[in-house]
Structure formats: C-alpha cells, structure tokens
C-alpha atoms as a PDB file:
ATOM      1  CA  UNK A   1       0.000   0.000   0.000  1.00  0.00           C
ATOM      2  CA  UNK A   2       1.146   3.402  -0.722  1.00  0.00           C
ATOM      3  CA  UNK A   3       2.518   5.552   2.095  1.00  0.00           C
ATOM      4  CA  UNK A   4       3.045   9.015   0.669  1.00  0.00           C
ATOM      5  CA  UNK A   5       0.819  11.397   0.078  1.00  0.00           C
ATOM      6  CA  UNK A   6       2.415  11.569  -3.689  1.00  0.00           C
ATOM      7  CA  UNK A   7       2.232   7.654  -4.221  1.00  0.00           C
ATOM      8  CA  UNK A   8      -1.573   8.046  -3.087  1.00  0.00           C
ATOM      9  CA  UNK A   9      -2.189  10.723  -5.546  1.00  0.00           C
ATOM     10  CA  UNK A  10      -0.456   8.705  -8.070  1.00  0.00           C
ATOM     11  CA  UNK A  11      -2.423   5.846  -7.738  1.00  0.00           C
ATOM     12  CA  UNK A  12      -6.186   8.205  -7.610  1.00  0.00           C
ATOM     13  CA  UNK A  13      -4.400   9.844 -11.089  1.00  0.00           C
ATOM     14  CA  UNK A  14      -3.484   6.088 -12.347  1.00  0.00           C
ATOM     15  CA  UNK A  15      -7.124   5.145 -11.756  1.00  0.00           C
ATOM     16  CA  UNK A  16      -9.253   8.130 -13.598  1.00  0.00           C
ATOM     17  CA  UNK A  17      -6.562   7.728 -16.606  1.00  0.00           C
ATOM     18  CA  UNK A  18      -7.375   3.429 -16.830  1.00  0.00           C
ATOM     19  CA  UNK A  19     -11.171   4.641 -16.554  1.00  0.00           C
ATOM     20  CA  UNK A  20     -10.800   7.495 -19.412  1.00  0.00           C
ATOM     21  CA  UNK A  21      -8.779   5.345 -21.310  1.00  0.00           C
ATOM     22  CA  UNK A  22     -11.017   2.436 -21.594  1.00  0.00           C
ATOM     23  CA  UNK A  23     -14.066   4.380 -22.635  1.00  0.00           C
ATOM     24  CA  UNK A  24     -12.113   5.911 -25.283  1.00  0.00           C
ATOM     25  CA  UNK A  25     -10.345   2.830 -26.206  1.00  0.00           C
ATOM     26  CA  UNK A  26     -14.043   0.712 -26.593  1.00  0.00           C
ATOM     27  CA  UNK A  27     -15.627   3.457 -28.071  1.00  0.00           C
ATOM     28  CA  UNK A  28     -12.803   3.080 -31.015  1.00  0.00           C
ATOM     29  CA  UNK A  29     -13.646  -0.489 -31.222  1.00  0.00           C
ATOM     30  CA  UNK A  30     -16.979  -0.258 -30.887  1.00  0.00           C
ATOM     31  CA  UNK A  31     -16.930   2.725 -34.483  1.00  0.00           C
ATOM     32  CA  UNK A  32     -14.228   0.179 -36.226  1.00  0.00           C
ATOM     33  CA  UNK A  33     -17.304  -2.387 -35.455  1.00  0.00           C
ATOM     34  CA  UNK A  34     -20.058  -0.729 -36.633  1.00  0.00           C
ATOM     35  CA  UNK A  35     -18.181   0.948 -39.562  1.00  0.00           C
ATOM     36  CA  UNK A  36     -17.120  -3.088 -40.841  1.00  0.00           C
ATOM     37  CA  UNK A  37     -20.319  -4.567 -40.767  1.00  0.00           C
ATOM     38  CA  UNK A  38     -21.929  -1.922 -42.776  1.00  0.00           C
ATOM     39  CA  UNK A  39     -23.014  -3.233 -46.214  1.00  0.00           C
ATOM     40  CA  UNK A  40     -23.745   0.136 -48.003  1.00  0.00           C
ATOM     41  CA  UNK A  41     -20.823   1.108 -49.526  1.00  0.00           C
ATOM     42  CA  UNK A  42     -22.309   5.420 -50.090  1.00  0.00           C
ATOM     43  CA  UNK A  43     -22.981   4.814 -45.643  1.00  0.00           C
ATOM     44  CA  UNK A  44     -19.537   3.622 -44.957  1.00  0.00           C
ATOM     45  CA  UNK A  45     -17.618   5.780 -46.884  1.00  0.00           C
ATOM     46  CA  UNK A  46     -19.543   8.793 -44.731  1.00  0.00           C
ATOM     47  CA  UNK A  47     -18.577   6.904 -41.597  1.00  0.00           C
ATOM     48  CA  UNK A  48     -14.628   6.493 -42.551  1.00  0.00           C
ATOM     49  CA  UNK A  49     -13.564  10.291 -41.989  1.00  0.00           C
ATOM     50  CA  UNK A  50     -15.355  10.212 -38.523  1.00  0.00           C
ATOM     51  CA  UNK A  51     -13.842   6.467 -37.808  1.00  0.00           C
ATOM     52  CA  UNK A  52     -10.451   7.573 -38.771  1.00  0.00           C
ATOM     53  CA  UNK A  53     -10.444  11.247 -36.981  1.00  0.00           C
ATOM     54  CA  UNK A  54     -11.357   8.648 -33.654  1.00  0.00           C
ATOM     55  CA  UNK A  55      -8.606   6.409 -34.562  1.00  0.00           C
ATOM     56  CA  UNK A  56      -5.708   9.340 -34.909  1.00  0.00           C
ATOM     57  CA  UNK A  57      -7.361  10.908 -31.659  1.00  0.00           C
ATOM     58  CA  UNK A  58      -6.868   7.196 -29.616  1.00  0.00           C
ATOM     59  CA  UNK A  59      -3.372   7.078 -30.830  1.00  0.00           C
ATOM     60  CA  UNK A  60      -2.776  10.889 -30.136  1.00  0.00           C
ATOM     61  CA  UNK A  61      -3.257  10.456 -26.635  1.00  0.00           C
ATOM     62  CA  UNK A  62      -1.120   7.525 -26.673  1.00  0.00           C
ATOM     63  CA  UNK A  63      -4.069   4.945 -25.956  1.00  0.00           C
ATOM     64  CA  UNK A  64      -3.078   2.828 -28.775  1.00  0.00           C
ATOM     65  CA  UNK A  65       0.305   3.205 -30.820  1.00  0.00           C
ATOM     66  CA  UNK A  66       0.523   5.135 -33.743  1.00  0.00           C
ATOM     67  CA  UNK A  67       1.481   1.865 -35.908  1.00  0.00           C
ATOM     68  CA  UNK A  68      -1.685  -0.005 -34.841  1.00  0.00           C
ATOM     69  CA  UNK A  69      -3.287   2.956 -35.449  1.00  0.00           C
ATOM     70  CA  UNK A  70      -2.106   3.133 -39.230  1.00  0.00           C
ATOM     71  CA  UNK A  71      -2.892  -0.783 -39.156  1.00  0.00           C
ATOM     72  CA  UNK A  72      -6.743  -0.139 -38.093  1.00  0.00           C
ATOM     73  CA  UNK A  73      -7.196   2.955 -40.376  1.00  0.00           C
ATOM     74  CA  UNK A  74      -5.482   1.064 -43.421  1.00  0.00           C
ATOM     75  CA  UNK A  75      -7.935  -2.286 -42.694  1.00  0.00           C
ATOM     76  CA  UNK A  76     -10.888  -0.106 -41.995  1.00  0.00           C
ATOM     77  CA  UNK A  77     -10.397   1.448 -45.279  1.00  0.00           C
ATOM     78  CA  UNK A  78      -9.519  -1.803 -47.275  1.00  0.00           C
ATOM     79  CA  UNK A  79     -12.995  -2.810 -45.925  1.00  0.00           C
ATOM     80  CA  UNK A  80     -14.656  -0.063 -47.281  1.00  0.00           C
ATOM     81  CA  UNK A  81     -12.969  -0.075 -50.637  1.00  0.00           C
ATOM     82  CA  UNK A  82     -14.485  -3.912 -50.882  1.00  0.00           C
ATOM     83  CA  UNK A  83     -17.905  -2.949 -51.013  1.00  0.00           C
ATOM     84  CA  UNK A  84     -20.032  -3.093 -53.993  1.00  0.00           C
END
C-alpha cells in the first residue's frame, strides 16, 4: 500500500486515466465495429472520416500506438474499398 501522500495521488491519477482510457479505447472499437459490418458502400464511406479522426485521436493520446493505429485505419479502409 502506498505511504506518501504523492504515491496516493499517483495511484487516484493512475485510476481516472485506466477509466478514461477504456471508454475511449471501446468506443474506437466499438466505431471500427459498426463501420465493418456496414453493407452500403455510399454509408460507410460517410462513416470512414469520422472512424479515422477517432482512430488518430486514440493514438494521439497515446491509448493505442501510432502503428496499430495506421494498421486499423489502413484495414478499416480496405474494408470499405471492398464494397459493392
């Protein structure tokens, strides 16, 4: 258990990142989700920009890396180029 008042106000400030960090993290997953199992192509090329700005936000604040981050964008936009 922590003992100083710094290693206790490290651990508070380790705790509201983890929570801030998962919403944004599953919120990215959860837009990469919706965005692949779209079927009109016209609807999911609207949704990439949006998708994408998430993505380079995610990696911005160092949620993700920025190499998985070119890895989703560049898969989320092979997917989208598939459609008919």
């Amino acid at each position: 258990m922590a003992n100083s008042a710094s290693a206790k106000k490290r651990i508070r400030q380790a705790e509201k990142n983890r929570v801030s960090n998962k919403y944004y993290h599953k919120t990215m997953r959860n837009a990469i989700r919706e965005i692949n199992s779209l079927e009109d192509k016209k609807a999911a090329e609207d949704a990439l920009p949006k998708v994408v700005s998430l993505i380079d936000r995610v990696a911005k604040r160092n949620i993700i890396h920025k190499n998985k981050a070119a890895n989703l964008k560049s898969s989320v936009s092979k997917n989208v180029a598939s459609l008919k």
